[in-house]
C-alpha atoms as a PDB file:
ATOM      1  CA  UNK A   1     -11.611  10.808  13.831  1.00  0.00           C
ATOM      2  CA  UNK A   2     -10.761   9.883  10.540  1.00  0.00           C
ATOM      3  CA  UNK A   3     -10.395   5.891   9.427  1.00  0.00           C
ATOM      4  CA  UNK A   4      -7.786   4.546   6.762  1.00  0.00           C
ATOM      5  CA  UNK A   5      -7.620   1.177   5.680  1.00  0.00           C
ATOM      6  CA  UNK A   6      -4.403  -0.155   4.627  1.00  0.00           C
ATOM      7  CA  UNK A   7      -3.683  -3.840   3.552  1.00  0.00           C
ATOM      8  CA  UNK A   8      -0.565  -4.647   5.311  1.00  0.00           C
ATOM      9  CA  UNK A   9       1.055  -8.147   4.123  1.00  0.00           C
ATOM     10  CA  UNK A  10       1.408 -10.303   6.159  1.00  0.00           C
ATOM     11  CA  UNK A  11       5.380 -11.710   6.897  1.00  0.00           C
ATOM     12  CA  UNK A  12       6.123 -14.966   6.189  1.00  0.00           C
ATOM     13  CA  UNK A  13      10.198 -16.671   5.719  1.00  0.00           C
ATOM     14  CA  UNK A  14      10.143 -17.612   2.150  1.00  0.00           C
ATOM     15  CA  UNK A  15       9.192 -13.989   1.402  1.00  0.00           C
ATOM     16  CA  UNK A  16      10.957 -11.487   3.924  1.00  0.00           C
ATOM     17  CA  UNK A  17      10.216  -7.866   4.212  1.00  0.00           C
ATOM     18  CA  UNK A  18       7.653  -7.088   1.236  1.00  0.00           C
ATOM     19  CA  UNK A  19       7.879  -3.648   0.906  1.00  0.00           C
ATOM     20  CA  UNK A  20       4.760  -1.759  -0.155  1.00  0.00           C
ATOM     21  CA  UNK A  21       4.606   1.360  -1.771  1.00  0.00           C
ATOM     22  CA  UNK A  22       1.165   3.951  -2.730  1.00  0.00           C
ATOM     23  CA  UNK A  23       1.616   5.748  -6.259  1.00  0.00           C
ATOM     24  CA  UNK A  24       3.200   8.896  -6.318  1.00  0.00           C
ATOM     25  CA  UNK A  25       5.002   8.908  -2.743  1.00  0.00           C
ATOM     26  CA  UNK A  26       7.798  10.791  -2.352  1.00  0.00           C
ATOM     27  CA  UNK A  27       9.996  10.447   1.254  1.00  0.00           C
ATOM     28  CA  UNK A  28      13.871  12.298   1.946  1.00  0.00           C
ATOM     29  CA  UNK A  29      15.701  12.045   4.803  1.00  0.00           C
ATOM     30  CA  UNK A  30      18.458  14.316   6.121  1.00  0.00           C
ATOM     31  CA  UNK A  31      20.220  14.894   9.425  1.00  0.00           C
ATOM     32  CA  UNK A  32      20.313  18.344  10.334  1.00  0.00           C
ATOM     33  CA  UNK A  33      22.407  19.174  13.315  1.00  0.00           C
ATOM     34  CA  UNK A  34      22.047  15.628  14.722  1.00  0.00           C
ATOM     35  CA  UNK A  35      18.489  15.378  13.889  1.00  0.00           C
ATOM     36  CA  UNK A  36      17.342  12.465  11.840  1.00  0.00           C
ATOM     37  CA  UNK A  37      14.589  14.713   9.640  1.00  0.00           C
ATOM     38  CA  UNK A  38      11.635  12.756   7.240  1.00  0.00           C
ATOM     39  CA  UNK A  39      10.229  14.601   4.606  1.00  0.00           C
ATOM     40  CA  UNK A  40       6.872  12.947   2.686  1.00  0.00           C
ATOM     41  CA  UNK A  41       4.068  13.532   1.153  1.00  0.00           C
ATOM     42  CA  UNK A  42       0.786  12.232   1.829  1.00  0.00           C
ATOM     43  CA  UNK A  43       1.575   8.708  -0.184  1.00  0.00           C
ATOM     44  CA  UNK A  44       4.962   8.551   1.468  1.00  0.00           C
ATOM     45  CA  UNK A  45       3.547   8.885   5.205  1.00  0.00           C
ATOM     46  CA  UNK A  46       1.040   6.091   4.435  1.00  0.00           C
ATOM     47  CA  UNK A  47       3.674   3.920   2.981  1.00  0.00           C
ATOM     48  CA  UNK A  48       6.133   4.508   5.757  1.00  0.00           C
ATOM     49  CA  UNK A  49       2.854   3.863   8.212  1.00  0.00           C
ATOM     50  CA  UNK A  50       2.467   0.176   6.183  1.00  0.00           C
ATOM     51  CA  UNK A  51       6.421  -0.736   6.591  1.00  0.00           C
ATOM     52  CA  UNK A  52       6.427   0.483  10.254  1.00  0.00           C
ATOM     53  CA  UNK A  53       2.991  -1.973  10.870  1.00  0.00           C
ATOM     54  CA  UNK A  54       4.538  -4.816   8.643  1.00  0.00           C
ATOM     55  CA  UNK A  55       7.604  -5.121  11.057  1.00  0.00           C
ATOM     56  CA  UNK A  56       5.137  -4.399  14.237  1.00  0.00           C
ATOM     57  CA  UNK A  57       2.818  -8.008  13.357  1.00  0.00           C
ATOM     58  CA  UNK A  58       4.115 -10.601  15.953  1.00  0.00           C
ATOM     59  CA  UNK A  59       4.736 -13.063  12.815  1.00  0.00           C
ATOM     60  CA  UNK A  60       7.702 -10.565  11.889  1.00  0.00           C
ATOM     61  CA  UNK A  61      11.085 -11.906  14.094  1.00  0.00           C
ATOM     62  CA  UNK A  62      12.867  -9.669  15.940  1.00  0.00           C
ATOM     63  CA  UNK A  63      16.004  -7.971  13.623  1.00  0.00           C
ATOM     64  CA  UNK A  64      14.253  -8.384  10.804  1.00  0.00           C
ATOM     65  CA  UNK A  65      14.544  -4.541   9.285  1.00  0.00           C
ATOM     66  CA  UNK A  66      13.665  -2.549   6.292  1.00  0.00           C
ATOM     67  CA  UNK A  67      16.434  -0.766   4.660  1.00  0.00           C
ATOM     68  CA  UNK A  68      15.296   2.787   2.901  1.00  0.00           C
ATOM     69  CA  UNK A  69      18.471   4.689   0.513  1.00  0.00           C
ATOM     70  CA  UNK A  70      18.186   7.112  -2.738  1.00  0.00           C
ATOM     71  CA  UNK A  71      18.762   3.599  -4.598  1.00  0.00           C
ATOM     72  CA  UNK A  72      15.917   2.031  -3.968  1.00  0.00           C
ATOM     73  CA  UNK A  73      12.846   4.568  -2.232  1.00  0.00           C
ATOM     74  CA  UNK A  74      14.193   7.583  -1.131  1.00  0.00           C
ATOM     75  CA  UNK A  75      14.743  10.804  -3.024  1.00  0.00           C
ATOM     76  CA  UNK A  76      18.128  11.460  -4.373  1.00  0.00           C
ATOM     77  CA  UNK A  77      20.638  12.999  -2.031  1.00  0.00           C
ATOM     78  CA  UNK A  78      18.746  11.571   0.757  1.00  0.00           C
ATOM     79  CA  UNK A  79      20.336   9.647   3.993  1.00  0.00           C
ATOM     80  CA  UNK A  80      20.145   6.260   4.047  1.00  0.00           C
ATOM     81  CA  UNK A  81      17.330   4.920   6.845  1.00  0.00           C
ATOM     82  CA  UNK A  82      16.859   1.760   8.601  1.00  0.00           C
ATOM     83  CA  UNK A  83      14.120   0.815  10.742  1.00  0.00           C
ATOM     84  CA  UNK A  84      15.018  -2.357  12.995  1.00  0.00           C
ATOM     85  CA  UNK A  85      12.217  -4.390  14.790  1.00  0.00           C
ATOM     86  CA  UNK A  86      13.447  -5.381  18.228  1.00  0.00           C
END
């Protein structure tokens, strides 16, 4: 078993969705004959893991979502992705 420790911030209204990123991640998405395909390395996995466990605390309301394109995370070319708490 291996353990990570990640520092996941905690959601509050004045602030919103914080996203938090490790150095050097890289993430693309596709859809590949209607399959949604991710593509990261290491520091992309673990920053995906800290979004996914930001919208997962019981502070965070339901809809709230975080909202992934080429513009502002993802590599160029990539699919937009939007992961929804509900």
């Amino acid at each position: 078993m291996i353990e990570l420790k990640l520092n996941i911030p905690k959601y509050s209204k004045e602030r919103g969705i914080i996203y938090s990123w490790e150095d050097g991640f890289t993430i693309e998405t596709d859809i590949v004959e209607d399959q949604i395909v991710i593509t990261a390395n290491k520091e992309g996995l673990i920053s995906l893991a800290k979004h996914l466990l930001f919208l997962a605390q019981d502070e965070t309301p339901v809809g709230r979502h975080c909202h992934f394109d080429e513009y502002n995370s993802l590599e160029t070319g990539s699919k937009e992705l939007v992961i929804t708490k509900i």
